[in-house]
PDB file of N, CA and C in Angstrom:
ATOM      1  N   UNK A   1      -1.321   6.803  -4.425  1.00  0.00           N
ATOM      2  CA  UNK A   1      -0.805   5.846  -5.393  1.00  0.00           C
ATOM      3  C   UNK A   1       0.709   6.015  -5.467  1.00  0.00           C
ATOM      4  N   UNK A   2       1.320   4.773  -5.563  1.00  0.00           N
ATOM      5  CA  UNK A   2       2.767   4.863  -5.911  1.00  0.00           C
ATOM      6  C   UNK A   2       3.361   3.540  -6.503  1.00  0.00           C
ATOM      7  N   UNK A   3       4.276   4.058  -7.301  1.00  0.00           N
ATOM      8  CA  UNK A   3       5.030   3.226  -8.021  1.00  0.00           C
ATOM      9  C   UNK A   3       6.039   2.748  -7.628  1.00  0.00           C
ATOM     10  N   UNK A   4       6.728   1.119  -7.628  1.00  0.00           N
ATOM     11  CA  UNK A   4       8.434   0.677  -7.419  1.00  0.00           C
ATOM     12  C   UNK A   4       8.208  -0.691  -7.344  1.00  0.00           C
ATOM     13  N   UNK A   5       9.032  -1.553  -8.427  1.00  0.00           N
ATOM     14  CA  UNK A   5       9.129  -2.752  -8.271  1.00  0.00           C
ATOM     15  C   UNK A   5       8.687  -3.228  -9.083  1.00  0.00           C
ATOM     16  N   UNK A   6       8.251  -2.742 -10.217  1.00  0.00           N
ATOM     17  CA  UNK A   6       7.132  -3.044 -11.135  1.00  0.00           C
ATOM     18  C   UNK A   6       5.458  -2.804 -10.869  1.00  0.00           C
ATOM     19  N   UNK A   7       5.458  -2.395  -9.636  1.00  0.00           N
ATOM     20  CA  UNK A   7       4.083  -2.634  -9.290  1.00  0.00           C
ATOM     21  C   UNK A   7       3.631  -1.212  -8.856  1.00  0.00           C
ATOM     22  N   UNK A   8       2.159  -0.906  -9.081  1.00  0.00           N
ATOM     23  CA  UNK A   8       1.396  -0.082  -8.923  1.00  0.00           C
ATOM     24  C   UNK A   8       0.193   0.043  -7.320  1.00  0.00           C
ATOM     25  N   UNK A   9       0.903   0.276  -6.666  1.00  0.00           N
ATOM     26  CA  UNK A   9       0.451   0.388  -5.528  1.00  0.00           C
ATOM     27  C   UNK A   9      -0.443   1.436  -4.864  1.00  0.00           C
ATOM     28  N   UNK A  10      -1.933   1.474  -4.306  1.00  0.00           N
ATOM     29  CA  UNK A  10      -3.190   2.330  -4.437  1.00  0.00           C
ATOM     30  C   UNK A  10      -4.211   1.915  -2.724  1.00  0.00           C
ATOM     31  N   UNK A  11      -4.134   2.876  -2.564  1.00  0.00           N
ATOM     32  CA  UNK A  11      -5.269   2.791  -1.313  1.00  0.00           C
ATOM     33  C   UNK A  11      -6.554   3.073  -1.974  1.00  0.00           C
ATOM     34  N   UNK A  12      -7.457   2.016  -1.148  1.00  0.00           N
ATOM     35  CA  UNK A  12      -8.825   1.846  -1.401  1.00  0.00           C
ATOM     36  C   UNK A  12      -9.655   2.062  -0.174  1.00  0.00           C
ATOM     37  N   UNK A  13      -9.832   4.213   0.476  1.00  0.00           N
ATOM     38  CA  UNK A  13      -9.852   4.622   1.354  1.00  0.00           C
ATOM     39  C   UNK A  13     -11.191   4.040   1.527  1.00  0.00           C
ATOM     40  N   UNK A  14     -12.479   3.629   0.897  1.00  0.00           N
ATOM     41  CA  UNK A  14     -13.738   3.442   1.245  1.00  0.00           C
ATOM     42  C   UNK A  14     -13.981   1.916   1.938  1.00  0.00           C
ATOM     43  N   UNK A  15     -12.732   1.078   2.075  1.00  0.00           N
ATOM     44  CA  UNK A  15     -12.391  -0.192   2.259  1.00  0.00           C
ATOM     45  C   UNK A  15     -11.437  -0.352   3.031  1.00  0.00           C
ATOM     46  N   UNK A  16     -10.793   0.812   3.054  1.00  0.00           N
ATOM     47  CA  UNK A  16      -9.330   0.387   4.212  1.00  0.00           C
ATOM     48  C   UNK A  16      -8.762  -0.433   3.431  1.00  0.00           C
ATOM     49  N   UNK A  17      -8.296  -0.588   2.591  1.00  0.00           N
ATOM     50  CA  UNK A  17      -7.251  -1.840   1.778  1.00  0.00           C
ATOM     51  C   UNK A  17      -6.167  -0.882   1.007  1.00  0.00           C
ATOM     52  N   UNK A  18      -5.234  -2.043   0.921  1.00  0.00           N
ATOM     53  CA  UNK A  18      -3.841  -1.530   0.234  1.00  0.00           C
ATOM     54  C   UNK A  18      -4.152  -2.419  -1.135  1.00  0.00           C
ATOM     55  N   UNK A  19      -4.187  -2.382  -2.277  1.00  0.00           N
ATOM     56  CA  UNK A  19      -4.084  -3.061  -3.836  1.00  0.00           C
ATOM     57  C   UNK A  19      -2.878  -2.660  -4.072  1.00  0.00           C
ATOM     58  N   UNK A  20      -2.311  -3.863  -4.821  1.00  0.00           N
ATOM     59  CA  UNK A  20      -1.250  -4.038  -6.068  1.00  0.00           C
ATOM     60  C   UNK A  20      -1.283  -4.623  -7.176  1.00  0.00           C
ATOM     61  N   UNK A  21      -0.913  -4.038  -8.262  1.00  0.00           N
ATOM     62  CA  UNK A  21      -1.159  -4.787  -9.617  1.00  0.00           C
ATOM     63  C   UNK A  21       0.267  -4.486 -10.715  1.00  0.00           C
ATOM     64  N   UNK A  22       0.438  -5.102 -11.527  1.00  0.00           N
ATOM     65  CA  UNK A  22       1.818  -5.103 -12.499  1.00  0.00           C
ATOM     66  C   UNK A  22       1.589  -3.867 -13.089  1.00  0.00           C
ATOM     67  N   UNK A  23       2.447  -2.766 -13.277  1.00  0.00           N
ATOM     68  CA  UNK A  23       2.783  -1.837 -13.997  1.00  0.00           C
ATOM     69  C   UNK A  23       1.919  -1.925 -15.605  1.00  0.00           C
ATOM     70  N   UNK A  24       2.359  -3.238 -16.164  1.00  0.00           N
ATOM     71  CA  UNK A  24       1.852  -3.346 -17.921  1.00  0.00           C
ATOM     72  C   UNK A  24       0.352  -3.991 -17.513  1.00  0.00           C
ATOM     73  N   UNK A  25      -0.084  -3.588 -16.295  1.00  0.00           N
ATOM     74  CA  UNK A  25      -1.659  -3.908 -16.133  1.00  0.00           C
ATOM     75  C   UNK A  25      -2.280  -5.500 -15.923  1.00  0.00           C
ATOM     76  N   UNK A  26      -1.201  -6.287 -16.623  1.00  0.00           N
ATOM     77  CA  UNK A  26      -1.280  -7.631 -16.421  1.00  0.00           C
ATOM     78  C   UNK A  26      -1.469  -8.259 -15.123  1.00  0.00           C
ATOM     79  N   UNK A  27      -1.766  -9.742 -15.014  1.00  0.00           N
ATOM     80  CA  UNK A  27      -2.221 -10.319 -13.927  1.00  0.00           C
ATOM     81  C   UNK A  27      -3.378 -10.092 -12.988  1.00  0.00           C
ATOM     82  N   UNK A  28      -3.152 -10.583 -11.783  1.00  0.00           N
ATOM     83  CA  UNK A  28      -4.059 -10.488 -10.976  1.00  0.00           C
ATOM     84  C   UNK A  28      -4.064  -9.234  -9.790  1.00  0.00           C
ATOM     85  N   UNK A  29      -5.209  -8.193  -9.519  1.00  0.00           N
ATOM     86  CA  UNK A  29      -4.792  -7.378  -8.308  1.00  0.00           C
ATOM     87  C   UNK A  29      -4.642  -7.962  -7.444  1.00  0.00           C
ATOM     88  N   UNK A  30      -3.671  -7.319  -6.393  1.00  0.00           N
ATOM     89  CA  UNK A  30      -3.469  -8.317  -4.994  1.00  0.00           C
ATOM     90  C   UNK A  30      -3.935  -7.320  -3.645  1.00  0.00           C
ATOM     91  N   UNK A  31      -4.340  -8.181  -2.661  1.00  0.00           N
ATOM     92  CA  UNK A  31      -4.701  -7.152  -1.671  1.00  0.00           C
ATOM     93  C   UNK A  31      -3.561  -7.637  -0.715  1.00  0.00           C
ATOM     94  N   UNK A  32      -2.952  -6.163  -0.308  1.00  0.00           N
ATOM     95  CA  UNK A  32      -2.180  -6.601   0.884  1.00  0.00           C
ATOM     96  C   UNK A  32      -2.849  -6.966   1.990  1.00  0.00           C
ATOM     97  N   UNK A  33      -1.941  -7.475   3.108  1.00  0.00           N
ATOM     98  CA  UNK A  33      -2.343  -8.138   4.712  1.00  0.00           C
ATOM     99  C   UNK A  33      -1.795  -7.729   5.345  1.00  0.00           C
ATOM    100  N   UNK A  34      -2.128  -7.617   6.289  1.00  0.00           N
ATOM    101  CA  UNK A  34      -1.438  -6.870   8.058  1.00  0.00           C
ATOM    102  C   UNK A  34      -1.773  -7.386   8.989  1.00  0.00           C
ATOM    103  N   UNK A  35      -1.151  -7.976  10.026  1.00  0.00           N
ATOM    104  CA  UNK A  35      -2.461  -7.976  10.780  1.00  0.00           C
ATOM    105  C   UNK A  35      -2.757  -7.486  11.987  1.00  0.00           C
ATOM    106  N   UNK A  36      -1.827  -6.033  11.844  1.00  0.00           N
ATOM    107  CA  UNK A  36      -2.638  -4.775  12.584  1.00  0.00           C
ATOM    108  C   UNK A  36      -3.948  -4.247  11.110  1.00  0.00           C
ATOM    109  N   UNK A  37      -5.016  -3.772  11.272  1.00  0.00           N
ATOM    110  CA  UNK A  37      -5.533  -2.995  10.319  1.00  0.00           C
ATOM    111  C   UNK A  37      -5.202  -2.084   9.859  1.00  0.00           C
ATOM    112  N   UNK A  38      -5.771  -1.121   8.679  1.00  0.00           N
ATOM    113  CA  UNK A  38      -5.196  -0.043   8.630  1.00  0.00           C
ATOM    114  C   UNK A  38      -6.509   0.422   8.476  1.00  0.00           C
ATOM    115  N   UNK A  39      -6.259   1.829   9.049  1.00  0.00           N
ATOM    116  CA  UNK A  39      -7.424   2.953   8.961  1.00  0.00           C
ATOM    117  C   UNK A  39      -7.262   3.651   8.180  1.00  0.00           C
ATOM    118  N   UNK A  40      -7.965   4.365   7.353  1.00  0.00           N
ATOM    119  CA  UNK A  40      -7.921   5.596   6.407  1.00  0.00           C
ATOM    120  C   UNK A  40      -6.814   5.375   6.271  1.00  0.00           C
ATOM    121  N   UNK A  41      -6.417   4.921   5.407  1.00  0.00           N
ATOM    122  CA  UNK A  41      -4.908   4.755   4.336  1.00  0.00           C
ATOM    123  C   UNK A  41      -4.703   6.245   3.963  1.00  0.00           C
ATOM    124  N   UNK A  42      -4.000   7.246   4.093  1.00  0.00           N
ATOM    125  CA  UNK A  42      -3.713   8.533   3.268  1.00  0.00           C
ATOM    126  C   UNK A  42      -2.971   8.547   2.379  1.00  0.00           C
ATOM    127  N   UNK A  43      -1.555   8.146   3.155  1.00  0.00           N
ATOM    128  CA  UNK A  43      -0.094   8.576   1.959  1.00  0.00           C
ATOM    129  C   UNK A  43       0.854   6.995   1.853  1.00  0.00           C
ATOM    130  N   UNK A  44       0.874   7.143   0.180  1.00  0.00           N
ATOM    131  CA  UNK A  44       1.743   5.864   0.063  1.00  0.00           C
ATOM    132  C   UNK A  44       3.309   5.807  -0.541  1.00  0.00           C
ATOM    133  N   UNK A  45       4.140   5.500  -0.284  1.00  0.00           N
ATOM    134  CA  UNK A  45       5.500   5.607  -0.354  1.00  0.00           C
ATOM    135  C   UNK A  45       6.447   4.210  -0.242  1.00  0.00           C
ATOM    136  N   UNK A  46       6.701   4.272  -1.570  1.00  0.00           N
ATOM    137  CA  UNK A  46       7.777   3.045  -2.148  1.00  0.00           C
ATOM    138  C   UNK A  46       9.150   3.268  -1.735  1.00  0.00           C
ATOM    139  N   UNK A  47       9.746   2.475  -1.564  1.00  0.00           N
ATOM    140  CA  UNK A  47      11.357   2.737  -1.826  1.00  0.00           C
ATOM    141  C   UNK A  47      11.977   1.386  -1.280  1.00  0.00           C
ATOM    142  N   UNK A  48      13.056   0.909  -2.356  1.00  0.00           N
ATOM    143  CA  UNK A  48      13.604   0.026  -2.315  1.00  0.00           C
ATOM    144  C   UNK A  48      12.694  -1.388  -2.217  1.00  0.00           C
ATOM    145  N   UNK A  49      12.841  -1.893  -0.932  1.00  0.00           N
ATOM    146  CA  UNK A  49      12.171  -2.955  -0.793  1.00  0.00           C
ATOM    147  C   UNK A  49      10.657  -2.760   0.351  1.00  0.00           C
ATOM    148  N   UNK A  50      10.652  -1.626   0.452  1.00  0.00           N
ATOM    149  CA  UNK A  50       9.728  -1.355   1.371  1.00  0.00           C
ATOM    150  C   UNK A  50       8.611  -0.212   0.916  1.00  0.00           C
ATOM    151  N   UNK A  51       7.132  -0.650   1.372  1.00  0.00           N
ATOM    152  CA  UNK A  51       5.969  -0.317   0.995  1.00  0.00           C
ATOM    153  C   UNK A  51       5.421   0.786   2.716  1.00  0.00           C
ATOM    154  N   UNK A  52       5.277   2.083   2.376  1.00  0.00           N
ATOM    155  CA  UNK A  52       4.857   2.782   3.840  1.00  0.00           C
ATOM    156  C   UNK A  52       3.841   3.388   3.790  1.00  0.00           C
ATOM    157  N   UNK A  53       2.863   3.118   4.394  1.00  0.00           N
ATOM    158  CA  UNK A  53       1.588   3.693   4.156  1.00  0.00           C
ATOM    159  C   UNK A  53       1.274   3.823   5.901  1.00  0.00           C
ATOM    160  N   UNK A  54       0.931   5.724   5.734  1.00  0.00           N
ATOM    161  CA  UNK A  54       0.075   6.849   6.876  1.00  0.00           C
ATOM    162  C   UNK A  54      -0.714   6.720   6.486  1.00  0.00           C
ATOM    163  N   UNK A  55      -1.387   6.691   8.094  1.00  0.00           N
ATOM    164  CA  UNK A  55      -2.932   6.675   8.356  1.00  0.00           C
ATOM    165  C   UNK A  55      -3.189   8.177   8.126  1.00  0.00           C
ATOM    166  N   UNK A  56      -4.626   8.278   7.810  1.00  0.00           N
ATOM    167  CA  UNK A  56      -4.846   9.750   7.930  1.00  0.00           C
ATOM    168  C   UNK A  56      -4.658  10.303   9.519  1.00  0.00           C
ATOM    169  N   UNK A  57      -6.050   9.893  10.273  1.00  0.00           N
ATOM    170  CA  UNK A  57      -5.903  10.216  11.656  1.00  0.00           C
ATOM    171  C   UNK A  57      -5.783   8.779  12.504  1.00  0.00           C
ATOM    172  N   UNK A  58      -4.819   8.748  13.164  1.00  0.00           N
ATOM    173  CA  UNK A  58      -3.852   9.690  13.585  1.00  0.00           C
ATOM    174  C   UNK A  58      -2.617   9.414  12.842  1.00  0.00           C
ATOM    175  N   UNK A  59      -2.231  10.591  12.231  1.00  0.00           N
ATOM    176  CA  UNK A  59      -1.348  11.143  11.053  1.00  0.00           C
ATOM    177  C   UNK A  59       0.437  10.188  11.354  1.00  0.00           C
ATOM    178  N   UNK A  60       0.428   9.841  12.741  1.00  0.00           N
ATOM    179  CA  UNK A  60       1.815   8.904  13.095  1.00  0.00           C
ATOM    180  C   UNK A  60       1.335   7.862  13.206  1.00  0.00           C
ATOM    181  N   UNK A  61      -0.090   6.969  12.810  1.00  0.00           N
ATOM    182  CA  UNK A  61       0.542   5.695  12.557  1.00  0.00           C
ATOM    183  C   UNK A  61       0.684   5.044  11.302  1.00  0.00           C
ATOM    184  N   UNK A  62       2.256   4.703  11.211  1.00  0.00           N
ATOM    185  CA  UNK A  62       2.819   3.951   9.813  1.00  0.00           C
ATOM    186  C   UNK A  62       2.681   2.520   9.717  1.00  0.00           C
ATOM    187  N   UNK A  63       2.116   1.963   8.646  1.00  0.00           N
ATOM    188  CA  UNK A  63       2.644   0.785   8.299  1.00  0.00           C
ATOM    189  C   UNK A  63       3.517   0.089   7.537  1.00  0.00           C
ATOM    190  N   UNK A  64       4.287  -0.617   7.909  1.00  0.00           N
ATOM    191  CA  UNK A  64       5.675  -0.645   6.851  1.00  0.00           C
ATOM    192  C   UNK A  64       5.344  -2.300   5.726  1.00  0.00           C
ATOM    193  N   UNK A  65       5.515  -2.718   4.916  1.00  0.00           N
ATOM    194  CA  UNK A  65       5.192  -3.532   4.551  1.00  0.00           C
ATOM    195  C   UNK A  65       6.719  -3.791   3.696  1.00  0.00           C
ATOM    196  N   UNK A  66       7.300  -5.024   4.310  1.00  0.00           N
ATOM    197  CA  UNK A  66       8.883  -5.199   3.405  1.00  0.00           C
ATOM    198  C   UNK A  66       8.767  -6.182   2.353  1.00  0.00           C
ATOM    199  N   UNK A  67       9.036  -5.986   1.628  1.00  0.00           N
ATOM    200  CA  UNK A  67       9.015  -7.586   0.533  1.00  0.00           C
ATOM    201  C   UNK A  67      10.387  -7.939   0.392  1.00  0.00           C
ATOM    202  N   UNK A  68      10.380  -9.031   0.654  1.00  0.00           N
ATOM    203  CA  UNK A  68      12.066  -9.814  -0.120  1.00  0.00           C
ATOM    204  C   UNK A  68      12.307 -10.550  -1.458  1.00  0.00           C
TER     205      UNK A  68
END
């Protein structure tokens, strides 16, 4: 789980999915898209304008997700 942007960002390892939802809990959850997949989501990491989420195995592949 990680925080930036207002938003609360969470892997849903039993699903392979990335969720986002507003900080004050409001609105709608959103599922992110890729359209490489992601496997076993492990580690998630905010910063700035960019969303990075490691796979578990194999531990180097990243997905970067940018928002503008």
């Amino acid at each position: 789980v990680t925080c930036f942007r207002g938003k609360v960002f969470a892997s849903l390892r039993k699903r392979n999915d990335i969720v986002s939802f507003r900080e004050d809990g409001q609105g709608q959850v959103e599922y992110l898209t890729q359209r490489q997949p992601i496997s076993r989501p492990w580690a998630l990491d905010g910063f700035k304008d960019c969303l990075v989420v490691t796979e578990d195995t194999p531990s180097d592949s990243v997905h970067v997700f940018v928002f503008a």
